[in-house]
Protein backbone atom coordinates (compact mmCIF):
# COMPACT_ATOMS: atom_id res chain seq x y z
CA UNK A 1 0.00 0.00 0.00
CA UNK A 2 0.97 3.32 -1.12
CA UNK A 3 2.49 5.37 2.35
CA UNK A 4 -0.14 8.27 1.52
CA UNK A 5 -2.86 6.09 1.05
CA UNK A 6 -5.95 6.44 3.02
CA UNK A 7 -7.26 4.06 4.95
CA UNK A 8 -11.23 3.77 5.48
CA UNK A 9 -12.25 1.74 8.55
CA UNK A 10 -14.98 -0.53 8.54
CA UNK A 11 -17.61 2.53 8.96
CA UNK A 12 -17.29 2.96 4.66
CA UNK A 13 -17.53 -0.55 4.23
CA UNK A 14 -21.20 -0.58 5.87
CA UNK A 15 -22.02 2.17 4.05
CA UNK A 16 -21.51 0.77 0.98
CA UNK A 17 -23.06 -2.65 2.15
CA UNK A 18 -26.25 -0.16 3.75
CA UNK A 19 -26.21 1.81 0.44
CA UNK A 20 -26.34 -1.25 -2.06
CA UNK A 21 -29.16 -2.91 0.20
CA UNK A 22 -31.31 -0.04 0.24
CA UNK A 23 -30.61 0.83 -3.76
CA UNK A 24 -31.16 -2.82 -4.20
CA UNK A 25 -33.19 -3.15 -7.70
CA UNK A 26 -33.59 0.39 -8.46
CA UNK A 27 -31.74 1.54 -11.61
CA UNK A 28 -30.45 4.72 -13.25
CA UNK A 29 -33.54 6.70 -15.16
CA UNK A 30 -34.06 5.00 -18.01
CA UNK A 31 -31.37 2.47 -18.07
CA UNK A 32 -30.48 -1.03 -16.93
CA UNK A 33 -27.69 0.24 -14.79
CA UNK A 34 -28.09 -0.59 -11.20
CA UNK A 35 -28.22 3.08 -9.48
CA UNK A 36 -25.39 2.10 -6.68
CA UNK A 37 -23.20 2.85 -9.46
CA UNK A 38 -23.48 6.53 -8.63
CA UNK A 39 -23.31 6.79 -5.06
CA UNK A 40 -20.44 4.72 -5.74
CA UNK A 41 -19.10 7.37 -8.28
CA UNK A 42 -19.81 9.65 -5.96
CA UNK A 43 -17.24 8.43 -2.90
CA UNK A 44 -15.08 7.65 -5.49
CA UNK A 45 -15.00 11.59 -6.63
CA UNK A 46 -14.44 12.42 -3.06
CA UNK A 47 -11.68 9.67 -2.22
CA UNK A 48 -9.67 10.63 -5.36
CA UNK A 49 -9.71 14.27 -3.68
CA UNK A 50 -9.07 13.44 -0.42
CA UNK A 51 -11.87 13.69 2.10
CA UNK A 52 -12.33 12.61 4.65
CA UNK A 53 -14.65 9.50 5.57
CA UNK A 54 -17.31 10.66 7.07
CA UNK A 55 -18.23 12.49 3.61
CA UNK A 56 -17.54 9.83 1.15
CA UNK A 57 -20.26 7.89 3.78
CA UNK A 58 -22.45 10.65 3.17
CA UNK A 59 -21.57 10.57 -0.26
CA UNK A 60 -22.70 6.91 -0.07
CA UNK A 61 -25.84 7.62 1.35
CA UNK A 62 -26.54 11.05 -0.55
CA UNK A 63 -29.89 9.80 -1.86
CA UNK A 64 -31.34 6.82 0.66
CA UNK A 65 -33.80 9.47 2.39
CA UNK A 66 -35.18 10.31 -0.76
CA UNK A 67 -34.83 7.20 -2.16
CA UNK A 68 -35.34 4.30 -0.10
CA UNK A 69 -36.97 3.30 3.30
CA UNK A 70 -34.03 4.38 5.18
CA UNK A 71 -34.14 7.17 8.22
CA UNK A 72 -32.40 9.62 9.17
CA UNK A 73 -32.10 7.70 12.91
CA UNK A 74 -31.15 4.60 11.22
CA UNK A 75 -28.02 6.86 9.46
CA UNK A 76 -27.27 8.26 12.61
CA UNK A 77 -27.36 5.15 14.83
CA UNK A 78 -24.88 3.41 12.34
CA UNK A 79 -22.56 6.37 10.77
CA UNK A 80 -23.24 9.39 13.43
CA UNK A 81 -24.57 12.84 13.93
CA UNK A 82 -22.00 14.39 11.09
CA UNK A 83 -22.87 11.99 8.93
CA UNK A 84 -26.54 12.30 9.25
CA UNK A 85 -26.47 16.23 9.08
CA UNK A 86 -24.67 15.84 6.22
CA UNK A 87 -27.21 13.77 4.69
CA UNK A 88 -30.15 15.80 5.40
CA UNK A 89 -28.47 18.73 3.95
CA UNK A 90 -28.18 16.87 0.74
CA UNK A 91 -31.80 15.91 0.66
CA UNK A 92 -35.00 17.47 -0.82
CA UNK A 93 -37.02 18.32 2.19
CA UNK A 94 -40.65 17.26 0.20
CA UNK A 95 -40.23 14.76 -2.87
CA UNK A 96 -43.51 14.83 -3.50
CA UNK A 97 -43.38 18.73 -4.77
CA UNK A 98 -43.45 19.75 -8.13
CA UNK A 99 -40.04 19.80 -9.95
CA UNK A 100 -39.29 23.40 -10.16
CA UNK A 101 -39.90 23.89 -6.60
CA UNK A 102 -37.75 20.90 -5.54
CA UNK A 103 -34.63 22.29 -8.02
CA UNK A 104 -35.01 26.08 -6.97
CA UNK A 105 -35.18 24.84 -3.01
CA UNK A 106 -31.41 23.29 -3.95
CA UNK A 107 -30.16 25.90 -6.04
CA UNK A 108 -31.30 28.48 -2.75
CA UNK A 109 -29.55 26.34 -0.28
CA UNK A 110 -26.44 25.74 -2.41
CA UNK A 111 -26.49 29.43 -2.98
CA UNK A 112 -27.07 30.61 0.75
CA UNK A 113 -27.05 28.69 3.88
CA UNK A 114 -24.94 25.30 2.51
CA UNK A 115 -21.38 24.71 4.21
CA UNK A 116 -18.31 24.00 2.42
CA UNK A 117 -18.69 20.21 2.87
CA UNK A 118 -22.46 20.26 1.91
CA UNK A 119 -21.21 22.21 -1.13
CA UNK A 120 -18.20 19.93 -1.85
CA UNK A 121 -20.34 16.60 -1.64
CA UNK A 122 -23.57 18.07 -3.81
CA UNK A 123 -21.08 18.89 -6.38
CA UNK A 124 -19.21 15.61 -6.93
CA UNK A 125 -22.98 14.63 -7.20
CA UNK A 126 -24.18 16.85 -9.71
CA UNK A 127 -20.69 16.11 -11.53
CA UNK A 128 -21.45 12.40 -11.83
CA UNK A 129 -25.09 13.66 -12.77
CA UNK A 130 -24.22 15.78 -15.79
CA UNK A 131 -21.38 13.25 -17.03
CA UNK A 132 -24.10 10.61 -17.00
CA UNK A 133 -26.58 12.96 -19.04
CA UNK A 134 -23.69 13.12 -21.27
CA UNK A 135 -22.98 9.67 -22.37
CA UNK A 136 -26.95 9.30 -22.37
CA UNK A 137 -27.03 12.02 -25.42
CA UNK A 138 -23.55 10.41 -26.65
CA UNK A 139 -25.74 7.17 -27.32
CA UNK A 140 -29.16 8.04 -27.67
CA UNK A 141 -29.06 11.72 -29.03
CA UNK A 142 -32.00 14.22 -28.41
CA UNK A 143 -34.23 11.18 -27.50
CA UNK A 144 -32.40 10.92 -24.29
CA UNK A 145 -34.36 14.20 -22.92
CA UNK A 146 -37.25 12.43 -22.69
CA UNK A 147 -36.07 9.65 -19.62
CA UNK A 148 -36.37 13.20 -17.85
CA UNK A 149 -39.89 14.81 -15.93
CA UNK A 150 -38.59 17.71 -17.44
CA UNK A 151 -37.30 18.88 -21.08
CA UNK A 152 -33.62 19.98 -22.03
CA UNK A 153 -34.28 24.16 -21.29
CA UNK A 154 -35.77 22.62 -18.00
CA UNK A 155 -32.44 20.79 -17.36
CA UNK A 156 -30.51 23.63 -19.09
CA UNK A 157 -31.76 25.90 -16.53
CA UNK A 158 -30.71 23.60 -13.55
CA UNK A 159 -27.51 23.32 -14.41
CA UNK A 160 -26.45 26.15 -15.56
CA UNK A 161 -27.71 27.83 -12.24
CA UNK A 162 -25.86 25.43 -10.70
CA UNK A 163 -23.08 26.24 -12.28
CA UNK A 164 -23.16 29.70 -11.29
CA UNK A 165 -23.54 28.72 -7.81
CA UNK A 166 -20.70 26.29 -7.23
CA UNK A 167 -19.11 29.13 -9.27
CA UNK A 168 -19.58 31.74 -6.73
CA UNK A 169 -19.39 29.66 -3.62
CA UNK A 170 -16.76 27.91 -4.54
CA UNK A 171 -12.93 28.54 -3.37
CA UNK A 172 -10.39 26.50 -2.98
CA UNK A 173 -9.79 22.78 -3.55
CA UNK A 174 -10.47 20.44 -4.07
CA UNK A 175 -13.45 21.59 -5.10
CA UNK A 176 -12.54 23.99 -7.87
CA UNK A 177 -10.85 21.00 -9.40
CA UNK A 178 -14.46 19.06 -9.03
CA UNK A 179 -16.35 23.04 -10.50
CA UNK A 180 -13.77 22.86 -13.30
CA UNK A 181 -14.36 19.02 -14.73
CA UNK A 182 -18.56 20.04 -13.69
CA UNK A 183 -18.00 23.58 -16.21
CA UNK A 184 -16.98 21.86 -18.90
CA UNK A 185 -19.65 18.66 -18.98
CA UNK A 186 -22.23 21.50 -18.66
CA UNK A 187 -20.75 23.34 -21.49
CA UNK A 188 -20.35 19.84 -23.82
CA UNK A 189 -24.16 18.76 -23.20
CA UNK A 190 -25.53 22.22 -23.31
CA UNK A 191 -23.67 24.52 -25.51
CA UNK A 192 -23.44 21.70 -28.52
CA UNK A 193 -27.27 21.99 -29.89
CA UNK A 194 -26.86 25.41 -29.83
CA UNK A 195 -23.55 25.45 -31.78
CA UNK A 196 -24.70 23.37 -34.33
CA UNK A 197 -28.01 25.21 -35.12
């Protein structure tokens, strides 16, 4: 093992194992890809820049209270209060309201009240998001917008306002080097169609 190497105790391990149980047959929108494989992508952005563990285990669990029957006490018996915060931060507070509301409540708490690790977490997450959405239009072209509750402008919208968020919130590493890799999938998926036209 490389001396700088980072080692994860057994904490990450049950994340992952808590993650993949309660993702367990769900799949990516409109694919046949199990949907662990971006939590996963996820921690991986946030090893590969050095976090520590207790937000690559958020990481891991970014999307179980939305997602799956998992609670917030069940996060914080297992992982622990930082974790859970963490978590909660990352989460819609109401799934069940309409798109635009649920998109404009993260862009506001991104923009405003959001700390650096929030911030650092949501954007290794959107980063995975918009590569994904990439490769999607790489294979299935303009047809791909449709997997979506929302059409391309929609999406357009959301990320370039995210953009401009992690933009101005944004600092020092390594975030910036997540912001610059996020900037440029945003400007190959969104700034093509327009090129072109």
């Amino acid at each position: 093992m490389p001396q700088n190497a980072k080692k994860y105790s057994s904490r990450l391990y049950d994340a992952i194992g808590l993650a993949t149980k309660a993702h367990h047959s769900q799949v990516r929108k409109g694919t046949e890809i199990p949907y662990i494989v971006h939590p996963l992508a996820v921690a991986g952005l946030l090893i590969r820049s050095g976090c520590p563990e207790h937000m690559v285990i958020a990481a891991l669990l970014h999307d179980v209270l939305e997602d799956t029957p998992v609670t917030v006490e069940e996060i914080r018996s297992h992982f622990g209060r930082e974790v859970a915060e963490l978590v909660m931060a990352l989460s819609e507070p109401d799934k069940k309201a309409p798109w635009e509301e649920r998109k404009a409540h993260t862009i506001d708490y991104l923009g405003g009240p959001a700390g650096d690790e929030v911030l650092l977490v949501a954007l290794a997450d959107k980063l995975d998001n918009i590569r994904a959405v990439r490769e999607g239009l790489e294979s299935d072209g303009e047809t791909f917008w449709k997997r979506f509750n929302r059409p391309r402008e929609k999406q357009k919208w959301y990320y370039e306002r995210l953009e401009a968020v992690f933009t101005k919130r944004v600092s020092r590493e390594p975030a910036l080097t997540l912001l610059s890799a996020f900037r440029a999938e945003v400007t190959r998926v969104f700034q093509k169609k327009e090129v072109a036209s």
